[in-house]
N, C-alpha and C. Protein backbone atom coordinates (compact mmCIF):
# COMPACT_ATOMS: atom_id res chain seq x y z
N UNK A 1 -60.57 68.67 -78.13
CA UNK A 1 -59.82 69.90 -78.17
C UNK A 1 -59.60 70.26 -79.62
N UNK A 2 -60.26 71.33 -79.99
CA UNK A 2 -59.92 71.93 -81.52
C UNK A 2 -58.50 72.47 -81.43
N UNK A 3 -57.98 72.29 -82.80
CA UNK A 3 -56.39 72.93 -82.80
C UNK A 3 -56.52 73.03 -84.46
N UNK A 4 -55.52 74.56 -84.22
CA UNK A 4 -55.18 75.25 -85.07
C UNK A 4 -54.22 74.94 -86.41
N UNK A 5 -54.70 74.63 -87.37
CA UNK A 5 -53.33 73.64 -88.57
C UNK A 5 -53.51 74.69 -89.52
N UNK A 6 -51.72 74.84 -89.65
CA UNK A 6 -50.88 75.93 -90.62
C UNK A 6 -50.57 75.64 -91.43
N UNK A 7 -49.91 73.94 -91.33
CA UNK A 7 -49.31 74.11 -92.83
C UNK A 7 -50.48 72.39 -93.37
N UNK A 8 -50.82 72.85 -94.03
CA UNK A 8 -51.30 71.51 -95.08
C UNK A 8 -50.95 70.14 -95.18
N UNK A 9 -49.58 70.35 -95.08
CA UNK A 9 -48.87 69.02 -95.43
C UNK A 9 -49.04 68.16 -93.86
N UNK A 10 -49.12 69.13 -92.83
CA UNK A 10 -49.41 68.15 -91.78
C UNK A 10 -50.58 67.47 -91.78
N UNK A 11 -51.38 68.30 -92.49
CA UNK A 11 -52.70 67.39 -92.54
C UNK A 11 -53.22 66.27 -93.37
N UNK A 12 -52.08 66.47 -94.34
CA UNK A 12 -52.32 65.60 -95.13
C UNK A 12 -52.13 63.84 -94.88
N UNK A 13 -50.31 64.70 -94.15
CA UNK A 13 -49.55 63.53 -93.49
C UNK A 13 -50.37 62.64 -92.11
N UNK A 14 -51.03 63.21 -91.74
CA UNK A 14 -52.03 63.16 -90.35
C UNK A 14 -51.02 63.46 -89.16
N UNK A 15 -50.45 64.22 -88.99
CA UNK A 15 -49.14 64.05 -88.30
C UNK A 15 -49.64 65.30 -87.27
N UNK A 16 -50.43 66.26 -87.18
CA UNK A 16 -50.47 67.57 -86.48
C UNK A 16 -50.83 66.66 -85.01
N UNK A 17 -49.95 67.64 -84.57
CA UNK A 17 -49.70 67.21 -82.82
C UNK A 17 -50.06 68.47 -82.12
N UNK A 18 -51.12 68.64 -80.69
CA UNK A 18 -51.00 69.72 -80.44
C UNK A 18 -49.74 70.08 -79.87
N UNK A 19 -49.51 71.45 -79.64
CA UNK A 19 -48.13 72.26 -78.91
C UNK A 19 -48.49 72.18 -77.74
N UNK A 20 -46.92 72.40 -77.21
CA UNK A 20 -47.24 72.30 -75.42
C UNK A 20 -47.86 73.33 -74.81
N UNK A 21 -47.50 74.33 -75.50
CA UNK A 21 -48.86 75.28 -74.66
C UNK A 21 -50.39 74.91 -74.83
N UNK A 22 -50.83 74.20 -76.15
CA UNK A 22 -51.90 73.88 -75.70
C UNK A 22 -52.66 72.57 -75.11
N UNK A 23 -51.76 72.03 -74.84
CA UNK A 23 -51.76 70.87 -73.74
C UNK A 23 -51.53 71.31 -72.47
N UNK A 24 -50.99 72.37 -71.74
CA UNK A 24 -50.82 73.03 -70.74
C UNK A 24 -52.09 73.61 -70.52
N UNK A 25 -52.49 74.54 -71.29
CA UNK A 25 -53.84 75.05 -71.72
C UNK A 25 -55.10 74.03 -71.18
N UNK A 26 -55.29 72.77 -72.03
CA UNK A 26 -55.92 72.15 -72.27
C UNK A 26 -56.35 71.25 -70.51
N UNK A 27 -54.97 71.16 -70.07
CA UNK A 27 -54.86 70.43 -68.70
C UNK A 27 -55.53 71.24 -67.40
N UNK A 28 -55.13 72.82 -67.96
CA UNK A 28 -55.52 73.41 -66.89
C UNK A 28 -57.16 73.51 -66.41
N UNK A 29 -57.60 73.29 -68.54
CA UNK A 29 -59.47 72.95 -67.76
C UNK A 29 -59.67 71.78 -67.46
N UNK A 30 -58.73 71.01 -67.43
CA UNK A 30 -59.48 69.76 -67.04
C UNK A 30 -59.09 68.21 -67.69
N UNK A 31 -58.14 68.15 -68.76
CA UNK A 31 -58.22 66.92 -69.81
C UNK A 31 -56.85 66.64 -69.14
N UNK A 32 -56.71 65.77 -68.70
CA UNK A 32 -56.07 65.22 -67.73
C UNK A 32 -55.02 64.27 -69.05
N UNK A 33 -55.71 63.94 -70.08
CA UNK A 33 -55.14 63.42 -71.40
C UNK A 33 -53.79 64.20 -72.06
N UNK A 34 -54.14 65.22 -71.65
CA UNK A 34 -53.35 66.59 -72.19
C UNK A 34 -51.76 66.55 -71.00
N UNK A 35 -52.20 66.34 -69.75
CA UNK A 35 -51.19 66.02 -69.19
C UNK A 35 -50.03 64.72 -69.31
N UNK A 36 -50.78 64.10 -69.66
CA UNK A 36 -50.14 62.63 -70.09
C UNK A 36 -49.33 62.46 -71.46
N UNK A 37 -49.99 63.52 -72.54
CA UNK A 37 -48.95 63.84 -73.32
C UNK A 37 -47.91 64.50 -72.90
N UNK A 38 -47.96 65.46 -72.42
CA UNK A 38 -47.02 66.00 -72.08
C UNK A 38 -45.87 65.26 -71.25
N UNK A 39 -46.29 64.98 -70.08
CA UNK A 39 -45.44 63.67 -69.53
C UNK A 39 -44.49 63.00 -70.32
N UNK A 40 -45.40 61.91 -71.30
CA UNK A 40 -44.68 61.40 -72.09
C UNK A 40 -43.49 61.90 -72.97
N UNK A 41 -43.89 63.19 -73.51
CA UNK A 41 -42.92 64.08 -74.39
C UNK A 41 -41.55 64.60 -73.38
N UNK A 42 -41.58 64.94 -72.11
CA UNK A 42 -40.80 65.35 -71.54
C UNK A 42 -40.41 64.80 -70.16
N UNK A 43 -40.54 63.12 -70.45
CA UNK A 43 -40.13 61.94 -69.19
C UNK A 43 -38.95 62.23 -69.71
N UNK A 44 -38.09 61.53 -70.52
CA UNK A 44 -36.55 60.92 -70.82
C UNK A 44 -36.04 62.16 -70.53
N UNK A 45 -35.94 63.53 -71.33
CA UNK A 45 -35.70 64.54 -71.23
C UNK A 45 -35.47 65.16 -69.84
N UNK A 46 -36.50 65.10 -69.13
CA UNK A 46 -36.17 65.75 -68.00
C UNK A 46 -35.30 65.32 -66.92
N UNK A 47 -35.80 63.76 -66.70
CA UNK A 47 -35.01 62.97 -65.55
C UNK A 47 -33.46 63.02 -66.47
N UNK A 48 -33.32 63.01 -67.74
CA UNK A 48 -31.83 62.88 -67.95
C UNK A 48 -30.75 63.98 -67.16
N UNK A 49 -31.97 65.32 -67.31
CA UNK A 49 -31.23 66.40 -66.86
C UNK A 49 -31.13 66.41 -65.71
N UNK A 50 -31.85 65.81 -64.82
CA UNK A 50 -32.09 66.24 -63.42
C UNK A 50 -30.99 64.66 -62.87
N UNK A 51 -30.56 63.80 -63.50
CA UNK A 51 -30.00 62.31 -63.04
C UNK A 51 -28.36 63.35 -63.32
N UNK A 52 -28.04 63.78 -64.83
CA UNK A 52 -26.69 64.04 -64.86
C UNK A 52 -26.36 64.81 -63.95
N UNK A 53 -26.96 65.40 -62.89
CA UNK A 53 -26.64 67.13 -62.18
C UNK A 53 -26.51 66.02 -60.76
N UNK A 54 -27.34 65.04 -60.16
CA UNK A 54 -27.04 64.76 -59.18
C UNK A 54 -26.79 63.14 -58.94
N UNK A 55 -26.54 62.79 -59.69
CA UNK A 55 -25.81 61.67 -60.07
C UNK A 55 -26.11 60.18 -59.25
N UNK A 56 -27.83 60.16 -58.83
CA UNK A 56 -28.04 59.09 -58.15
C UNK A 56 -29.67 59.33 -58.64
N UNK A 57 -29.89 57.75 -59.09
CA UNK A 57 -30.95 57.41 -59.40
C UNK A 57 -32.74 57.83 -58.60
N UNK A 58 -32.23 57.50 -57.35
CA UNK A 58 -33.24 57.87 -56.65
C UNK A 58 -33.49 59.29 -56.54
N UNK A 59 -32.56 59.73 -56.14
CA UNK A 59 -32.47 61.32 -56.01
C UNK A 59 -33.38 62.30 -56.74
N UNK A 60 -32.45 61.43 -58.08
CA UNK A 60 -33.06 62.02 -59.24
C UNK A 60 -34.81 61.81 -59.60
N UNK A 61 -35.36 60.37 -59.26
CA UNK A 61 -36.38 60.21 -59.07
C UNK A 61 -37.49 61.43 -57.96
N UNK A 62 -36.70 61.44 -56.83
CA UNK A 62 -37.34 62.12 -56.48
C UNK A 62 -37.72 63.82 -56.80
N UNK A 63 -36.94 64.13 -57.54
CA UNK A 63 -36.68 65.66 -58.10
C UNK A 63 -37.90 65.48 -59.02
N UNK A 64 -37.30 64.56 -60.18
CA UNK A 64 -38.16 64.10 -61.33
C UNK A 64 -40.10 64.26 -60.47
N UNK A 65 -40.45 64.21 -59.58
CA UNK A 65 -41.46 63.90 -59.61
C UNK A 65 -41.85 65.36 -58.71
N UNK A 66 -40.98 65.95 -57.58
CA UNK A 66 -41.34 67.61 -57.52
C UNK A 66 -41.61 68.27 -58.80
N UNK A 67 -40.94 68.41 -59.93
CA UNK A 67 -40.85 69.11 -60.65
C UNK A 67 -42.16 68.64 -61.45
N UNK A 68 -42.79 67.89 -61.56
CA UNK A 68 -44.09 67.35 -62.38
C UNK A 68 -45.21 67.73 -61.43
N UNK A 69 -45.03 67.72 -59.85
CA UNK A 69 -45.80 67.97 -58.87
C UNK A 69 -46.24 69.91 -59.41
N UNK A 70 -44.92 70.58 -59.09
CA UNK A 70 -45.01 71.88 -59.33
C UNK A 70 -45.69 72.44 -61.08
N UNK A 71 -45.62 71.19 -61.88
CA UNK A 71 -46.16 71.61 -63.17
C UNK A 71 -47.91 71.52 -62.58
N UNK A 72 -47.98 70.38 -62.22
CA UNK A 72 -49.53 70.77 -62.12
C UNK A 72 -50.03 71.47 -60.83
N UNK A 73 -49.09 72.01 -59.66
CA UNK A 73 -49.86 73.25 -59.01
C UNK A 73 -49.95 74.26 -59.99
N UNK A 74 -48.91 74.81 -60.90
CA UNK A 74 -48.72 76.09 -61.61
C UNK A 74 -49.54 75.90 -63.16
N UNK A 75 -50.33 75.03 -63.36
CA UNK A 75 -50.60 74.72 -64.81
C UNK A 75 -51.44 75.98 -65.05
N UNK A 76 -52.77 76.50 -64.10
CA UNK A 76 -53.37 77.17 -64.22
C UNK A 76 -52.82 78.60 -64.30
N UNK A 77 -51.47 78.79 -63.78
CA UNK A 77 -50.81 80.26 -63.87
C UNK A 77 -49.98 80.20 -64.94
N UNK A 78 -50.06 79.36 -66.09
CA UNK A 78 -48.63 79.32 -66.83
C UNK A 78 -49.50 80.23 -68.09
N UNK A 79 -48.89 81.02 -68.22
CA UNK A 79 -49.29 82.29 -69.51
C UNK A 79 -48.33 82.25 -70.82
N UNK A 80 -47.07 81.51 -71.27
CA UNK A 80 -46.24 81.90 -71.96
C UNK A 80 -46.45 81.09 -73.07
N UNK A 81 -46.55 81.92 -73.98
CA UNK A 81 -46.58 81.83 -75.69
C UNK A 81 -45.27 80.59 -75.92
N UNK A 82 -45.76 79.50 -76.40
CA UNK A 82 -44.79 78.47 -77.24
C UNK A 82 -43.20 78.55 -76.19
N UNK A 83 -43.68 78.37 -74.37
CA UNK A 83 -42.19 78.35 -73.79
C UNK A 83 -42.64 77.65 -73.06
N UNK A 84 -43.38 76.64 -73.02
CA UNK A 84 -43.55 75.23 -72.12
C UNK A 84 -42.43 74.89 -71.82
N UNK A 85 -41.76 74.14 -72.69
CA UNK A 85 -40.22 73.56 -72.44
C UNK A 85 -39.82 74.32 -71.81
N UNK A 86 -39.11 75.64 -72.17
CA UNK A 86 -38.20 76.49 -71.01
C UNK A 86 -39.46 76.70 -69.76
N UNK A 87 -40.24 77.07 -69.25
CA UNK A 87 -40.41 76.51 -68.12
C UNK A 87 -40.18 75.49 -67.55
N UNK A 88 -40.58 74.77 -68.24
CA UNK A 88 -40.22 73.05 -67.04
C UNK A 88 -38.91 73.01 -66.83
N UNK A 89 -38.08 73.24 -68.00
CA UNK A 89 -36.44 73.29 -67.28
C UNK A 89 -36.09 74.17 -66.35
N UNK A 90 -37.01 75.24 -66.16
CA UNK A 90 -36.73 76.48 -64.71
C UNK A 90 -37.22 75.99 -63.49
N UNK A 91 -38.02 75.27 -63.63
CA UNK A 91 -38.29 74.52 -62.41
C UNK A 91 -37.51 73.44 -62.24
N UNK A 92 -37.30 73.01 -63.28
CA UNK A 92 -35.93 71.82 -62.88
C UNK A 92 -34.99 72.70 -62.25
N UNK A 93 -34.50 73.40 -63.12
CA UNK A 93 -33.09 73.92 -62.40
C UNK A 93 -33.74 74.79 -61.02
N UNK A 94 -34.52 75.06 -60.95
CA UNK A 94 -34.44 75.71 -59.66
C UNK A 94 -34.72 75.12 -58.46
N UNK A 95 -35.38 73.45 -58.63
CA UNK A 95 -35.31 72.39 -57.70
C UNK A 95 -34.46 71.85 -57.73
N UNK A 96 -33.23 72.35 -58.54
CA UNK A 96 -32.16 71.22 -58.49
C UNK A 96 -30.91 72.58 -57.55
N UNK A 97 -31.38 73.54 -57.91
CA UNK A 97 -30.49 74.85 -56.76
C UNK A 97 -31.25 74.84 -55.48
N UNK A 98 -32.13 74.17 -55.41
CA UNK A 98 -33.38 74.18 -53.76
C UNK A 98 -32.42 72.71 -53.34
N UNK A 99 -32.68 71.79 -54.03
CA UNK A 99 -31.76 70.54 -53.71
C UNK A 99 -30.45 70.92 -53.05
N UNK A 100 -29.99 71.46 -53.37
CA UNK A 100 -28.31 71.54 -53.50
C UNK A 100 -28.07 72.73 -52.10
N UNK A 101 -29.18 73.28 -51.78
CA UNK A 101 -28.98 74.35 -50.71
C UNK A 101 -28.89 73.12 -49.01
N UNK A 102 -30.50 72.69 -49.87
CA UNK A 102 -30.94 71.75 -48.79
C UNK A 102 -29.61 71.08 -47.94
N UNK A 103 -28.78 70.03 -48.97
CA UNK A 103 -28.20 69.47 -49.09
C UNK A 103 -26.89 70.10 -48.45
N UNK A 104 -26.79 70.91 -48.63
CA UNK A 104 -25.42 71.62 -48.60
C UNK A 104 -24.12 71.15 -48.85
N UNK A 105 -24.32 70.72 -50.03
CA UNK A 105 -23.02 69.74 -50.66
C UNK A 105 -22.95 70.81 -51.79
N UNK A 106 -21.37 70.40 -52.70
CA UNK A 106 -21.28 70.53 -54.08
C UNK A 106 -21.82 69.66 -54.92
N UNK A 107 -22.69 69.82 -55.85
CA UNK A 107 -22.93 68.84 -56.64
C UNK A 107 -22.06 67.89 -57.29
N UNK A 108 -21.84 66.62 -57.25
CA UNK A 108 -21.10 65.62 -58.11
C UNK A 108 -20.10 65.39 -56.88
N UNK A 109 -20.11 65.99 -55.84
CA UNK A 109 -19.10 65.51 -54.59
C UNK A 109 -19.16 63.68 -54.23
N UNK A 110 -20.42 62.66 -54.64
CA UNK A 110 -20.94 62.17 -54.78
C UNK A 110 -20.02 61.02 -55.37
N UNK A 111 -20.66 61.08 -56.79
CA UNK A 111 -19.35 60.32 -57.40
C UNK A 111 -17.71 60.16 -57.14
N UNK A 112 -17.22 61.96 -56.81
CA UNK A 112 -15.78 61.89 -56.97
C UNK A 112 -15.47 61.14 -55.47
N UNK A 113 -16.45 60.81 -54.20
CA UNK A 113 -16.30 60.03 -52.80
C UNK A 113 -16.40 58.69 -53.46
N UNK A 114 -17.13 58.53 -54.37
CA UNK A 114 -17.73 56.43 -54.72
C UNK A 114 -16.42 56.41 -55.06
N UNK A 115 -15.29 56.80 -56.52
CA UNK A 115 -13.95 56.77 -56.67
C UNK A 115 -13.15 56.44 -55.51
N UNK A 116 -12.80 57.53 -54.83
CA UNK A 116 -11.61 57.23 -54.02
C UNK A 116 -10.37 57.13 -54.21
N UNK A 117 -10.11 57.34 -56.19
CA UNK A 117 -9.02 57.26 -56.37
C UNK A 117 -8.44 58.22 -56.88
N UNK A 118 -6.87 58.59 -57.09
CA UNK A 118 -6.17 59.42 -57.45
C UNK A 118 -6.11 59.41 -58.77
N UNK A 119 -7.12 60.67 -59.20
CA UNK A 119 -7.07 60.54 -60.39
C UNK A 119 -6.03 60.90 -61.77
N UNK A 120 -4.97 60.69 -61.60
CA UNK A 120 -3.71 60.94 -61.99
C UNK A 120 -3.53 59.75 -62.86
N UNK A 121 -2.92 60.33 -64.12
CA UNK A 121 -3.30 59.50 -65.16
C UNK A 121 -1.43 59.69 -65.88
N UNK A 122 -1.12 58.61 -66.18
CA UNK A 122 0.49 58.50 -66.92
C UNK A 122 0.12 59.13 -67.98
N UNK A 123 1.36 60.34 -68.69
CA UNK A 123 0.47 60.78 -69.92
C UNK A 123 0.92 60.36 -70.78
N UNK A 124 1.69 58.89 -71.03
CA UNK A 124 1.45 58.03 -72.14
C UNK A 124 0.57 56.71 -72.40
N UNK A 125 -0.45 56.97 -71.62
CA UNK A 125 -1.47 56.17 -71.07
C UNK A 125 -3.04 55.90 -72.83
N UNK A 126 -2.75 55.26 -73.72
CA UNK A 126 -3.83 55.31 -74.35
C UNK A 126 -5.10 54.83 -73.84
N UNK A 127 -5.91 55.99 -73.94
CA UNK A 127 -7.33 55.77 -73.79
C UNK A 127 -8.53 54.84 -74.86
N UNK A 128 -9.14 54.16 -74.52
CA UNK A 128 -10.20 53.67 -75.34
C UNK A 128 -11.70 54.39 -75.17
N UNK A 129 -12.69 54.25 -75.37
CA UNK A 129 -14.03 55.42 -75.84
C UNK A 129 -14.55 54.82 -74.25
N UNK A 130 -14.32 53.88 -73.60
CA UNK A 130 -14.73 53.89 -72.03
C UNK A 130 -14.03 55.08 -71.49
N UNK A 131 -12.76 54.68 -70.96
CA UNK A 131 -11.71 55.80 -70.69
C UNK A 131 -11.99 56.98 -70.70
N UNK A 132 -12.72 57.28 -72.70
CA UNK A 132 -13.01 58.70 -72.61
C UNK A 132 -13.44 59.36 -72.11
N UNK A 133 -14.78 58.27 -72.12
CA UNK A 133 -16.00 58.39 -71.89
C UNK A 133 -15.99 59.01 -69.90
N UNK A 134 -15.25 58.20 -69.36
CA UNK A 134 -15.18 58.83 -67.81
C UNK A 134 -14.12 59.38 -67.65
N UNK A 135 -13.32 60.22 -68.52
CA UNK A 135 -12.69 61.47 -68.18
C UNK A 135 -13.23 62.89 -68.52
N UNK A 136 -14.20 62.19 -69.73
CA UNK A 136 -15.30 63.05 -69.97
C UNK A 136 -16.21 63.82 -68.98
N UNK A 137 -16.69 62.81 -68.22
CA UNK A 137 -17.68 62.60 -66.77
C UNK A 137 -16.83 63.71 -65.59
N UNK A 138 -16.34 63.09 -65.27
CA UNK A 138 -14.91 63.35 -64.66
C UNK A 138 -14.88 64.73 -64.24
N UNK A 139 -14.58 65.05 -65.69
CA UNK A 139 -13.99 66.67 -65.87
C UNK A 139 -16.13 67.62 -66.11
N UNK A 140 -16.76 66.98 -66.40
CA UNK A 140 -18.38 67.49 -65.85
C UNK A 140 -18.13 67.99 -64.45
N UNK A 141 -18.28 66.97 -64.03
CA UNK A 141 -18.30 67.10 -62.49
C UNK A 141 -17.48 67.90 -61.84
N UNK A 142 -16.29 68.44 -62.49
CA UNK A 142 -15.48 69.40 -61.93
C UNK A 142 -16.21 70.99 -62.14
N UNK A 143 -16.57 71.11 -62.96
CA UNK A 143 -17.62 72.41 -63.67
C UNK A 143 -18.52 72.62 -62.46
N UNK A 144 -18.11 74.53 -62.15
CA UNK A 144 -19.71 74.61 -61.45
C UNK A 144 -20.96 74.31 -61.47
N UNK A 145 -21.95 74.61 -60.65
CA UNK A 145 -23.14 73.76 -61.04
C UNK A 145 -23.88 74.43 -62.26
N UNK A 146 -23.33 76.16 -61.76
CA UNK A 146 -24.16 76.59 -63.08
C UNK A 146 -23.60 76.99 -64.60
N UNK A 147 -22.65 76.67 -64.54
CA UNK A 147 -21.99 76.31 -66.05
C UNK A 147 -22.44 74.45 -66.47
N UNK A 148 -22.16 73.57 -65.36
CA UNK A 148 -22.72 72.31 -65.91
C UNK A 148 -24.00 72.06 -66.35
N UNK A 149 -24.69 73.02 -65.66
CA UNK A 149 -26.38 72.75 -66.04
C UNK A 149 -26.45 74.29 -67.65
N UNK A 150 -26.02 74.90 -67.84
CA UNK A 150 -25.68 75.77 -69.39
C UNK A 150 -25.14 74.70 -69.89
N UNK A 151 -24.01 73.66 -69.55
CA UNK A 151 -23.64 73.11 -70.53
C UNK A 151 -25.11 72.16 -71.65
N UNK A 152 -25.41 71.20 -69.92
CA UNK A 152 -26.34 70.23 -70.66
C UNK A 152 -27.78 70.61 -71.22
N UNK A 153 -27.91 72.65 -70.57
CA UNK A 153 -28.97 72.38 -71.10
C UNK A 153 -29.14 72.97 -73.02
N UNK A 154 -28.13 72.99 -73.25
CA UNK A 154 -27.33 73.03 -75.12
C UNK A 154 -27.43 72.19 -75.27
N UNK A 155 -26.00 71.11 -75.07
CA UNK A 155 -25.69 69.98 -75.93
C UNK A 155 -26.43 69.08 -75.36
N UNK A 156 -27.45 68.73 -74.10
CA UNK A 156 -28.34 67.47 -74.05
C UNK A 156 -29.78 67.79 -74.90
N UNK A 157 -30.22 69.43 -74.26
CA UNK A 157 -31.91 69.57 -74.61
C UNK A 157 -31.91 70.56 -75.46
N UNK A 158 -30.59 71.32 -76.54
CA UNK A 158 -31.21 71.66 -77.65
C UNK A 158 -30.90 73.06 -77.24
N UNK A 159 -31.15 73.45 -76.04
CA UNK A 159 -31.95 75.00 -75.50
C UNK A 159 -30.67 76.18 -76.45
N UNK A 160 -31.66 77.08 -76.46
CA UNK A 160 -30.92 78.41 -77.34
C UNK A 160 -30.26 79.07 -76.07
N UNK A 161 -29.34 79.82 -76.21
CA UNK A 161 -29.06 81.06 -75.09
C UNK A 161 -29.77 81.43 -74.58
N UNK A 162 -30.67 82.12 -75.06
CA UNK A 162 -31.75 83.08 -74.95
C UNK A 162 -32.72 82.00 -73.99
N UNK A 163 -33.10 80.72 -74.39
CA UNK A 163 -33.40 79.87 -73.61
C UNK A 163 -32.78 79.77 -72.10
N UNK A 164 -31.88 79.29 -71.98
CA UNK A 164 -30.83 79.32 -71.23
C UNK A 164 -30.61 80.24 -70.07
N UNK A 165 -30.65 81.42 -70.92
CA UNK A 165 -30.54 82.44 -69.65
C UNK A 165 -32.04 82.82 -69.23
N UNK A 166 -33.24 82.57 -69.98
CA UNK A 166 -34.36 82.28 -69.09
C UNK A 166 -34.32 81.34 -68.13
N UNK A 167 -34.11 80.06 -68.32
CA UNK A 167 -33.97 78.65 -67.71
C UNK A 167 -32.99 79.91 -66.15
N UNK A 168 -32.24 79.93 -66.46
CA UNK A 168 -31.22 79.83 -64.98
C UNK A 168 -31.38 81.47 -64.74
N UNK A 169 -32.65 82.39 -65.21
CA UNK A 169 -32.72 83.81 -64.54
C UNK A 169 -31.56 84.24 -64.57
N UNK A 170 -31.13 84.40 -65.69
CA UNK A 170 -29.81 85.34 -65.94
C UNK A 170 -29.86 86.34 -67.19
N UNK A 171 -28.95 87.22 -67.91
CA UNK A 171 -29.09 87.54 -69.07
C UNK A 171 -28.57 86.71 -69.56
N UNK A 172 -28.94 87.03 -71.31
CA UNK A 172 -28.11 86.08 -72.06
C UNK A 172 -26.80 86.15 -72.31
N UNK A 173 -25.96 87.64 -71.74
CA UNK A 173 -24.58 88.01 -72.27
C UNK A 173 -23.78 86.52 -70.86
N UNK A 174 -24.58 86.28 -69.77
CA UNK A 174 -24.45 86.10 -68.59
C UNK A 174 -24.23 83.93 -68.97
N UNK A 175 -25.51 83.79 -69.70
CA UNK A 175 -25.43 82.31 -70.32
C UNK A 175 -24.34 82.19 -71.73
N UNK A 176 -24.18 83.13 -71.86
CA UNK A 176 -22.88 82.82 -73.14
C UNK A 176 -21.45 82.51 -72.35
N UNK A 177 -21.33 83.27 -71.61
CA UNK A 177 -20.57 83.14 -70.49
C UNK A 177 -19.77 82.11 -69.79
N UNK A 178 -21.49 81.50 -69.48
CA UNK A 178 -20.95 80.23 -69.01
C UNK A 178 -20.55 79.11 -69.51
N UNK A 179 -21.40 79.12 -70.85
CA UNK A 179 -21.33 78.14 -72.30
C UNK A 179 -19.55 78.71 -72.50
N UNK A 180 -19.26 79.37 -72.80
CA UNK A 180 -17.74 79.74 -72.62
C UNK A 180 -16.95 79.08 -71.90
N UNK A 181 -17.10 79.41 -70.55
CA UNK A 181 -16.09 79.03 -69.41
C UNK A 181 -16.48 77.42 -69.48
N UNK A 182 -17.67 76.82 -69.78
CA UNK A 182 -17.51 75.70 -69.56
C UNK A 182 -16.87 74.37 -70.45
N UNK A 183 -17.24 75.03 -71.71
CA UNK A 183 -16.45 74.53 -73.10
C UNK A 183 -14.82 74.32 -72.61
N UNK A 184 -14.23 75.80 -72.73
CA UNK A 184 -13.29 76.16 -72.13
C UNK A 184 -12.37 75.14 -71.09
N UNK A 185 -13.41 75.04 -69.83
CA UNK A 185 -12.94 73.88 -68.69
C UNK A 185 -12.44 72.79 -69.05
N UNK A 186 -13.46 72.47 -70.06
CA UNK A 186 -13.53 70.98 -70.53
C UNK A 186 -12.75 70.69 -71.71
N UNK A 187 -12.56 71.61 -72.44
CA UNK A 187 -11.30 71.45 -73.65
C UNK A 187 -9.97 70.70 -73.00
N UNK A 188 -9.66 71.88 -71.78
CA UNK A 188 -8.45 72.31 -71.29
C UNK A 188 -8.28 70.60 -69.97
N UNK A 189 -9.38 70.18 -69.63
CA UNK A 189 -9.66 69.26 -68.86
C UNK A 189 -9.24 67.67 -69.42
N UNK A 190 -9.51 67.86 -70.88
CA UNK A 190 -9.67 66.97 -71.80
C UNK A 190 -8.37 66.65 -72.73
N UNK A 191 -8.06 68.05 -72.79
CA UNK A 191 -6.31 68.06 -73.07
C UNK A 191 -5.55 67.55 -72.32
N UNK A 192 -5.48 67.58 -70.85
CA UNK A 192 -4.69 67.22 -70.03
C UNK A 192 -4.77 65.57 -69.72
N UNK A 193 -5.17 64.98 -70.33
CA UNK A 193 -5.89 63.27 -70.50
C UNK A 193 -5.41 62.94 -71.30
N UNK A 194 -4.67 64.14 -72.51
CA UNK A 194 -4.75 63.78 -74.12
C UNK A 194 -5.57 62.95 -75.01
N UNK A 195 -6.77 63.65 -74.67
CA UNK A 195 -7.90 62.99 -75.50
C UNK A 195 -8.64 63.63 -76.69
C-alpha cells in the first residue's frame, strides 16, 4: 500500500503510520493486514467505552465484537475523510442504545442491584482515593445514558463536540449540553460526599 508523507521528519524518524481512513480503504480491497491494524489501534479504546456504559465484562465482550462485526459489513460503504474514529464510536453508541432497548433496563441498574446498600454516607466520613474512586462510579451511573456516554466520550477518548454530536446524531449546541448537565451532575454529586 503506497501512502502519502507530508512532513519529512516522519520520514526521517521512520515513524509514518498509515491513517485510518486508509486502512479502512485499504481493507475494503482486500488487505486483511489493514484490518488488524486497525483492531489493534482501537481494541483498549473501544471495549473501555462499551465495558464503562454496561458494566459487565461479558456483555461488553459481546458488544465489543458486534461493533467490529458491523465495521467490516460497512467497510466498503465508509466514505469519510480522516473520521474513522468517530464512526466506530457511532456504532458503538448506537449498539449500545440497540442494547439498552433490547434489554429494557436503565443502564448501570446493574451495579446499583450487585450493592444493595444504602448509599448514605455520614458527612464527617473521610474518604481515601478508593472511596473516591466509587463515589465517583457511583454518581456515573446516576447520569443518563446519554450525557454518560458525552461524558466518556471527552474525558476517556479525547472526542471534540463537534465529534460528539456526530457520535450520538445530535447538534453540537445539543452535545455541549450534555457535557454541561453532566459535569454539572457530577460536581454537585461529588459535593455531596465532600470530595
Amino acid at each position: 500500500m503506497a501512502l502519502a508523507v507530508t512532513d519529512s521528519s516522519d520520514v526521517l524518524a521512520g515513524t509514518v503510520e498509515p491513517a485510518d481512513d486508509q486502512l479502512i480503504a485499504a481493507y475494503a480491497r482486500g488487505d486483511h493486514g489493514a484490518f488488524d491494524e486497525l483492531y489493534t489501534r482501537y481494541r483498549q479504546p473501544l471495549y473501555g467505552y462499551l465495558f464503562r456504559h454496561c458494566g459487565d465484562a461479558e456483555q461488553a465482550g459481546e458488544l465489543f465484537q458486534d461493533v467490529w462485526l458491523r465495521v467490516i459489513a460497512s467497510s466498503r460503504r465508509f466514505e469519510r475523510q480522516g473520521r474513522f474514529r468517530s464512526w466506530l464510536f457511532t456504532l458503538a453508541h448506537n449498539r449500545l442504545v440497540d442494547h439498552y432497548r433490547q434489554t429494557e433496563r436503565r443502564p448501570g441498574t446493574v451495579a446499583e442491584q450487585e450493592t444493595g446498600d444504602d448509599d448514605t454516607v455520614p458527612a464527617d466520613r473521610t474518604y481515601d482515593s478508593g472511596q473516591a474512586a466509587d463515589a465517583l462510579q457511583a454518581a456515573l451511573t446516576c447520569l443518563p445514558l446519554e450525557q454518560r456516554q458525552a461524558f466518556f466520550l471527552r474525558e476517556e477518548q479525547g472526542f471534540s463536540i463537534r465529534d460528539i454530536a456526530e457520535i450520538q446524531g445530535i447538534d453540537p449546541e445539543a452535545a455541549k449540553s450534555r457535557l454541561r448537565y453532566a459535569y454539572s451532575k457530577l460536581r454537585d454529586a461529588l459535593q455531596e460526599h465532600q470530595l
